[in-house]
C-alpha atoms as a PDB file:
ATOM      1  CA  UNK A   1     100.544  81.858 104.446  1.00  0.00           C
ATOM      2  CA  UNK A   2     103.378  79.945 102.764  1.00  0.00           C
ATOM      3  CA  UNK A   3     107.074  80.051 104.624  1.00  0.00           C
ATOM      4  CA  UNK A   4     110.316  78.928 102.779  1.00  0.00           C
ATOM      5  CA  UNK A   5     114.107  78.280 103.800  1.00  0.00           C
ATOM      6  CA  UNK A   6     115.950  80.136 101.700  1.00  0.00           C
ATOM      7  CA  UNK A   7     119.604  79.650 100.804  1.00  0.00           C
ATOM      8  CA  UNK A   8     121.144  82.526 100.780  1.00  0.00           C
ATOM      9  CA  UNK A   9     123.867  83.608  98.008  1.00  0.00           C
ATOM     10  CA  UNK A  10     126.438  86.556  97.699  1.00  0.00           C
ATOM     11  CA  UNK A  11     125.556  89.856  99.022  1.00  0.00           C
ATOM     12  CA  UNK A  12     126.454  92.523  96.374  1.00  0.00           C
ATOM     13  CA  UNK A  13     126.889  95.970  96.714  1.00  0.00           C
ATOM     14  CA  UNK A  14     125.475  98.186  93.922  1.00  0.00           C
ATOM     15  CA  UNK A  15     125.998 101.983  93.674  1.00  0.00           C
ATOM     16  CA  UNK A  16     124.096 103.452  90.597  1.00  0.00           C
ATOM     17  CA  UNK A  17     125.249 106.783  88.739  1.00  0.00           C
ATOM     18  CA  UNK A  18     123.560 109.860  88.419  1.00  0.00           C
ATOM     19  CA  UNK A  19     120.862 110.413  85.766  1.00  0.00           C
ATOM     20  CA  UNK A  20     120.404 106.547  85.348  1.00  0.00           C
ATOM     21  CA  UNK A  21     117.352 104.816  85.264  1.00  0.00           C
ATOM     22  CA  UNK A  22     116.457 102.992  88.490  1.00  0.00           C
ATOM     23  CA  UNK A  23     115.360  99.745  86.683  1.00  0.00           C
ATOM     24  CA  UNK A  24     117.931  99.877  83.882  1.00  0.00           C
ATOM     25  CA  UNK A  25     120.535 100.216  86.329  1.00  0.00           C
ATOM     26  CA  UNK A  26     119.069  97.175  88.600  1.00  0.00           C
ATOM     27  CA  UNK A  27     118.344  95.008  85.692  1.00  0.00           C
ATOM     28  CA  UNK A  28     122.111  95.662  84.145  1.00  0.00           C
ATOM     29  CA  UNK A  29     123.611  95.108  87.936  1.00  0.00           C
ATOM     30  CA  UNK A  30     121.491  91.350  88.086  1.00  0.00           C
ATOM     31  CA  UNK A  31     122.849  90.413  84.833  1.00  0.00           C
ATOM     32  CA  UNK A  32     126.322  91.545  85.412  1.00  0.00           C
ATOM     33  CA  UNK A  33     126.256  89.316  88.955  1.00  0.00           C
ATOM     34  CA  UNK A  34     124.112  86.450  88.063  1.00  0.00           C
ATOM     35  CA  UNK A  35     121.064  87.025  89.865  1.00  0.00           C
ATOM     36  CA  UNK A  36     117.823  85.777  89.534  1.00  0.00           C
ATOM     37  CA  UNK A  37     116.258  85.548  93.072  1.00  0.00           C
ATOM     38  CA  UNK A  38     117.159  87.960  95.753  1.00  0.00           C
ATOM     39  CA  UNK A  39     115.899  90.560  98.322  1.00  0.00           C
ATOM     40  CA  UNK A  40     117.192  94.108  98.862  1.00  0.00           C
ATOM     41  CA  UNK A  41     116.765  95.032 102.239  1.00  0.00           C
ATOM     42  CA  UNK A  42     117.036  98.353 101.776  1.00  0.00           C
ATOM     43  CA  UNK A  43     118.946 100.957  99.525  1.00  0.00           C
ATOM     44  CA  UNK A  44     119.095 105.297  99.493  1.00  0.00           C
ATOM     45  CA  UNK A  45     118.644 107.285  96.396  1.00  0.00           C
ATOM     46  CA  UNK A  46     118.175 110.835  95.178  1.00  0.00           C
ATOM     47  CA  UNK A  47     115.818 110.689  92.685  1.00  0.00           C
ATOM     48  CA  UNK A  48     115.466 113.675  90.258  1.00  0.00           C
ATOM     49  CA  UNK A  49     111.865 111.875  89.367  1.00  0.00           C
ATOM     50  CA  UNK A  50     110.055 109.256  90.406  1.00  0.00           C
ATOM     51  CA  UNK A  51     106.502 107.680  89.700  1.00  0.00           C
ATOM     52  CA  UNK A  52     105.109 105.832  92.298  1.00  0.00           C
ATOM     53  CA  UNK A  53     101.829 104.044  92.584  1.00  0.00           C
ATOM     54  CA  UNK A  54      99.001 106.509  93.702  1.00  0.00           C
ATOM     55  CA  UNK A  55      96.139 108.363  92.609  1.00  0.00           C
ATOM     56  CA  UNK A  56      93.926 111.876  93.786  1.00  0.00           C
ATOM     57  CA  UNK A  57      90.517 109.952  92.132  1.00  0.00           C
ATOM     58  CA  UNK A  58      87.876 108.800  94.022  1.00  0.00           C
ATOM     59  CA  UNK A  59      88.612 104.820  93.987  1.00  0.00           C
ATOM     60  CA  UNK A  60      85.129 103.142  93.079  1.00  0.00           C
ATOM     61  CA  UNK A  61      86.544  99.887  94.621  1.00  0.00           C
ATOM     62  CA  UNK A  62      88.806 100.267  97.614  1.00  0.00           C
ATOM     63  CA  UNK A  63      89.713  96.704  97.546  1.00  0.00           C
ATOM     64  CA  UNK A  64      91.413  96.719  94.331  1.00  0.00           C
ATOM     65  CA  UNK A  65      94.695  97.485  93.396  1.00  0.00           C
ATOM     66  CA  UNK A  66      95.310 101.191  92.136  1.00  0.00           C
ATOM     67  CA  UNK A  67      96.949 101.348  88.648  1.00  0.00           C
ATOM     68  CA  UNK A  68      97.474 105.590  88.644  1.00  0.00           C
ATOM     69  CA  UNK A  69     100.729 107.155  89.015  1.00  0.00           C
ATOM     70  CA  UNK A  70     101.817 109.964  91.106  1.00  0.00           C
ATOM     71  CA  UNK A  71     104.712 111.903  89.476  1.00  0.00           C
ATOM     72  CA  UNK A  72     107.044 113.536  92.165  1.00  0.00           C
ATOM     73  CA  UNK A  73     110.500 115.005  91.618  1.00  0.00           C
ATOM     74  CA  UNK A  74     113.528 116.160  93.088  1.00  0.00           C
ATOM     75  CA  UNK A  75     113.198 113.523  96.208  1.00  0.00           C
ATOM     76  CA  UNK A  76     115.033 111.645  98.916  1.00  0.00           C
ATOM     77  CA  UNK A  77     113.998 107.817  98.942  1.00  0.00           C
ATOM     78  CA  UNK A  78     114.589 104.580 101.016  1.00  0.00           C
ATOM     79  CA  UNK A  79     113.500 101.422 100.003  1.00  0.00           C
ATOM     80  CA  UNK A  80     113.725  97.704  99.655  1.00  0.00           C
ATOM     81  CA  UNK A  81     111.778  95.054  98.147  1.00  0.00           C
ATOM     82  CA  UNK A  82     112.028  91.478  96.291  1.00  0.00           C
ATOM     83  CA  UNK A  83     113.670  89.900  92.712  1.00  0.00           C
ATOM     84  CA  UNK A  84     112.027  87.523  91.617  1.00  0.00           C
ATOM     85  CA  UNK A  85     112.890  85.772  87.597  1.00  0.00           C
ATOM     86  CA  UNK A  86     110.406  85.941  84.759  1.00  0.00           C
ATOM     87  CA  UNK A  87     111.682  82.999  82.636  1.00  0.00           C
ATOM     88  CA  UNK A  88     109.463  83.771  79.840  1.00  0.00           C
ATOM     89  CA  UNK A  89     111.063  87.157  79.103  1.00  0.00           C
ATOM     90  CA  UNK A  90     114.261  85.973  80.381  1.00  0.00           C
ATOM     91  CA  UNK A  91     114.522  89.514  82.538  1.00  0.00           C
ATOM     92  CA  UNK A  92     114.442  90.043  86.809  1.00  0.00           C
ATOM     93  CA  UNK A  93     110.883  90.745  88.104  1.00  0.00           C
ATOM     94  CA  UNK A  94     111.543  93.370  91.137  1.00  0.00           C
ATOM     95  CA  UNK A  95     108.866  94.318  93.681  1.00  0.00           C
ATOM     96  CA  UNK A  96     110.083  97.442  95.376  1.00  0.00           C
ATOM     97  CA  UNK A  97     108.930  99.564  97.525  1.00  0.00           C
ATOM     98  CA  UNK A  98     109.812 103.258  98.859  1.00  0.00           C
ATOM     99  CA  UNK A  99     109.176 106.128 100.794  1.00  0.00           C
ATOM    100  CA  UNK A 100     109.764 109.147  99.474  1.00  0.00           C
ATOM    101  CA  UNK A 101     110.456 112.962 100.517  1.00  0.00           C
ATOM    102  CA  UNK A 102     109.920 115.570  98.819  1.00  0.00           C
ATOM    103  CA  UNK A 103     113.088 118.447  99.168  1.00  0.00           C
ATOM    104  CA  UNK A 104     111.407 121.547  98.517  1.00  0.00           C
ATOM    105  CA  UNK A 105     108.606 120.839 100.782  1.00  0.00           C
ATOM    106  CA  UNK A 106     109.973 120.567 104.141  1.00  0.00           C
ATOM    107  CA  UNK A 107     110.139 117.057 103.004  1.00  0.00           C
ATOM    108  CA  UNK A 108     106.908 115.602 102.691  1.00  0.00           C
ATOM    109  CA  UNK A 109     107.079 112.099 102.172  1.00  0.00           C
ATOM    110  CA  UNK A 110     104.943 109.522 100.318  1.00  0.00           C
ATOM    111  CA  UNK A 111     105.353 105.732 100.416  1.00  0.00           C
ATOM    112  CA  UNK A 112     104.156 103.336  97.543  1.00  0.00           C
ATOM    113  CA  UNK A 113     105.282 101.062  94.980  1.00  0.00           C
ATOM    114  CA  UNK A 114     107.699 102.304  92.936  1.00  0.00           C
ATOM    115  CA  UNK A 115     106.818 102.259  88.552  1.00  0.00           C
ATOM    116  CA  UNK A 116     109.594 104.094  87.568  1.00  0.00           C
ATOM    117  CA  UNK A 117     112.631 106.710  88.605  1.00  0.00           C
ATOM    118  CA  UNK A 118     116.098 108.386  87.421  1.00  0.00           C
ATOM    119  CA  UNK A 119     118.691 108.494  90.100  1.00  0.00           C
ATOM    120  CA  UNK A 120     119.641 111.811  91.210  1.00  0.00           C
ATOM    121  CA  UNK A 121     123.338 111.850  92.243  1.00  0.00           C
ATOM    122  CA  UNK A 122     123.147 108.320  93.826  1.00  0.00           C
ATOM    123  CA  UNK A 123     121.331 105.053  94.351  1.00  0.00           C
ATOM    124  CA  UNK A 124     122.915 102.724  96.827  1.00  0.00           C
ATOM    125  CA  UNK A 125     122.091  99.200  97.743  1.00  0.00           C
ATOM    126  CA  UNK A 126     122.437  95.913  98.495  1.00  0.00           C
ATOM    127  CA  UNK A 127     121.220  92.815  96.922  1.00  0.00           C
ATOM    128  CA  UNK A 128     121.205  89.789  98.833  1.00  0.00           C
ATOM    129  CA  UNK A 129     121.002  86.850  96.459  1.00  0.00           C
ATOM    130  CA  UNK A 130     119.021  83.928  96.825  1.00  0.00           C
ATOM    131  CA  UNK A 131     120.815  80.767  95.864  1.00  0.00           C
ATOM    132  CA  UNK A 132     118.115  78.627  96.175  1.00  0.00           C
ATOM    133  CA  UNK A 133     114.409  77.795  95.772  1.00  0.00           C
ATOM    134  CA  UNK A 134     113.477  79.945  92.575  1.00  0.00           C
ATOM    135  CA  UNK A 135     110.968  83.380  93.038  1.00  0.00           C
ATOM    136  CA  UNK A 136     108.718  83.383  90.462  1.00  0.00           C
ATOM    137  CA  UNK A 137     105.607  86.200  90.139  1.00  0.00           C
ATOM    138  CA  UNK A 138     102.670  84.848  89.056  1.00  0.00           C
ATOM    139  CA  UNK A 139      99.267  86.386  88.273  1.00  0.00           C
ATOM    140  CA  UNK A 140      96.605  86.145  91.078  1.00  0.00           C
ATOM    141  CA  UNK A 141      93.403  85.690  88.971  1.00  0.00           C
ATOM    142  CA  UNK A 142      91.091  85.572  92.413  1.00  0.00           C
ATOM    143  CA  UNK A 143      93.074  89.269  93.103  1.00  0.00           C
ATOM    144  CA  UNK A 144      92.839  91.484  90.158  1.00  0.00           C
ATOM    145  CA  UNK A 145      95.670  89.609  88.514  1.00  0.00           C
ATOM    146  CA  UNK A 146      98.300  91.015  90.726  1.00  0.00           C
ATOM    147  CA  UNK A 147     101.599  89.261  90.431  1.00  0.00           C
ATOM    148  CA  UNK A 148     102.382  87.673  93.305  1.00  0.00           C
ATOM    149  CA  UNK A 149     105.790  86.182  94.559  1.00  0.00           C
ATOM    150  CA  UNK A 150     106.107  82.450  94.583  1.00  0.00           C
ATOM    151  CA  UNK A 151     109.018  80.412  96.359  1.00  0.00           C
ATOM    152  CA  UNK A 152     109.830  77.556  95.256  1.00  0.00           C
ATOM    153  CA  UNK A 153     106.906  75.000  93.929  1.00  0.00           C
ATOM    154  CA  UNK A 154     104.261  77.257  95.592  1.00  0.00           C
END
């Protein structure tokens, strides 16, 4: 376990428009703001579809991370998650997360990591920056490579 203060920075507001891609749209609202490091502690969409980490296989080793997607569409979402700044391709790293429901069945809902999604009439959220130590993702070699979020030095 590893604990850091954090200095917080602006809180921005971020409404996406319809048919835009989730992580075009987050990417373009970072730049436009200056952020690098940040949480958002939650946000609301309509998606019109969304892949989400997931998979109907048999998994031949329950430990490790899955790399499938599920493809759902037409779905209510709420979700939140972590920017971090990958300096060698000079872009945001998010982590987010969401559950998901879908409409036409009496709302069924699946929660995951989120790979991809286009914004179905709306995306709102808000981004809480952090000002200070960096958040970095870095490869976990001992864990199947997963990136994993580093503050500061750690």
């Amino acid at each position: 376990m590893r604990s850091h203060d954090l200095t917080p920075g602006r809180m921005i507001g971020v409404t996406f428009d319809h048919g835009e891609d989730f992580f075009t749209a987050l990417a373009d609202a970072c730049r436009a703001n200056g952020i690098r490091h940040g949480y958002i502690p939650v946000f609301i969409a309509g998606f019109s579809t969304v892949e989400i980490v997931g998979t109907r296989q048999r998994l031949d080793d329950p430990q490790a991370p899955v790399w499938d997607r599920v493809h759902l569409t037409n779905v209510e979402a709420l979700g939140g998650g972590t920017i971090a700044y990958d300096d060698t391709h000079d872009r945001i790293a998010p982590h987010i997360h969401v559950s998901v429901g879908l409409k036409e069945h009496s709302a069924t809902g699946h929660t995951s990591h989120l790979l991809a999604a286009t914004v179905q009439f709306l995306t709102e959220m808000l981004i809480i920056e952090v000002a200070a130590p960096v958040m970095r993702r870095i490869p976990e070699a001992s864990l199947y490579d997963v990136p994993l979020l580093r503050i500061g030095d750690n």
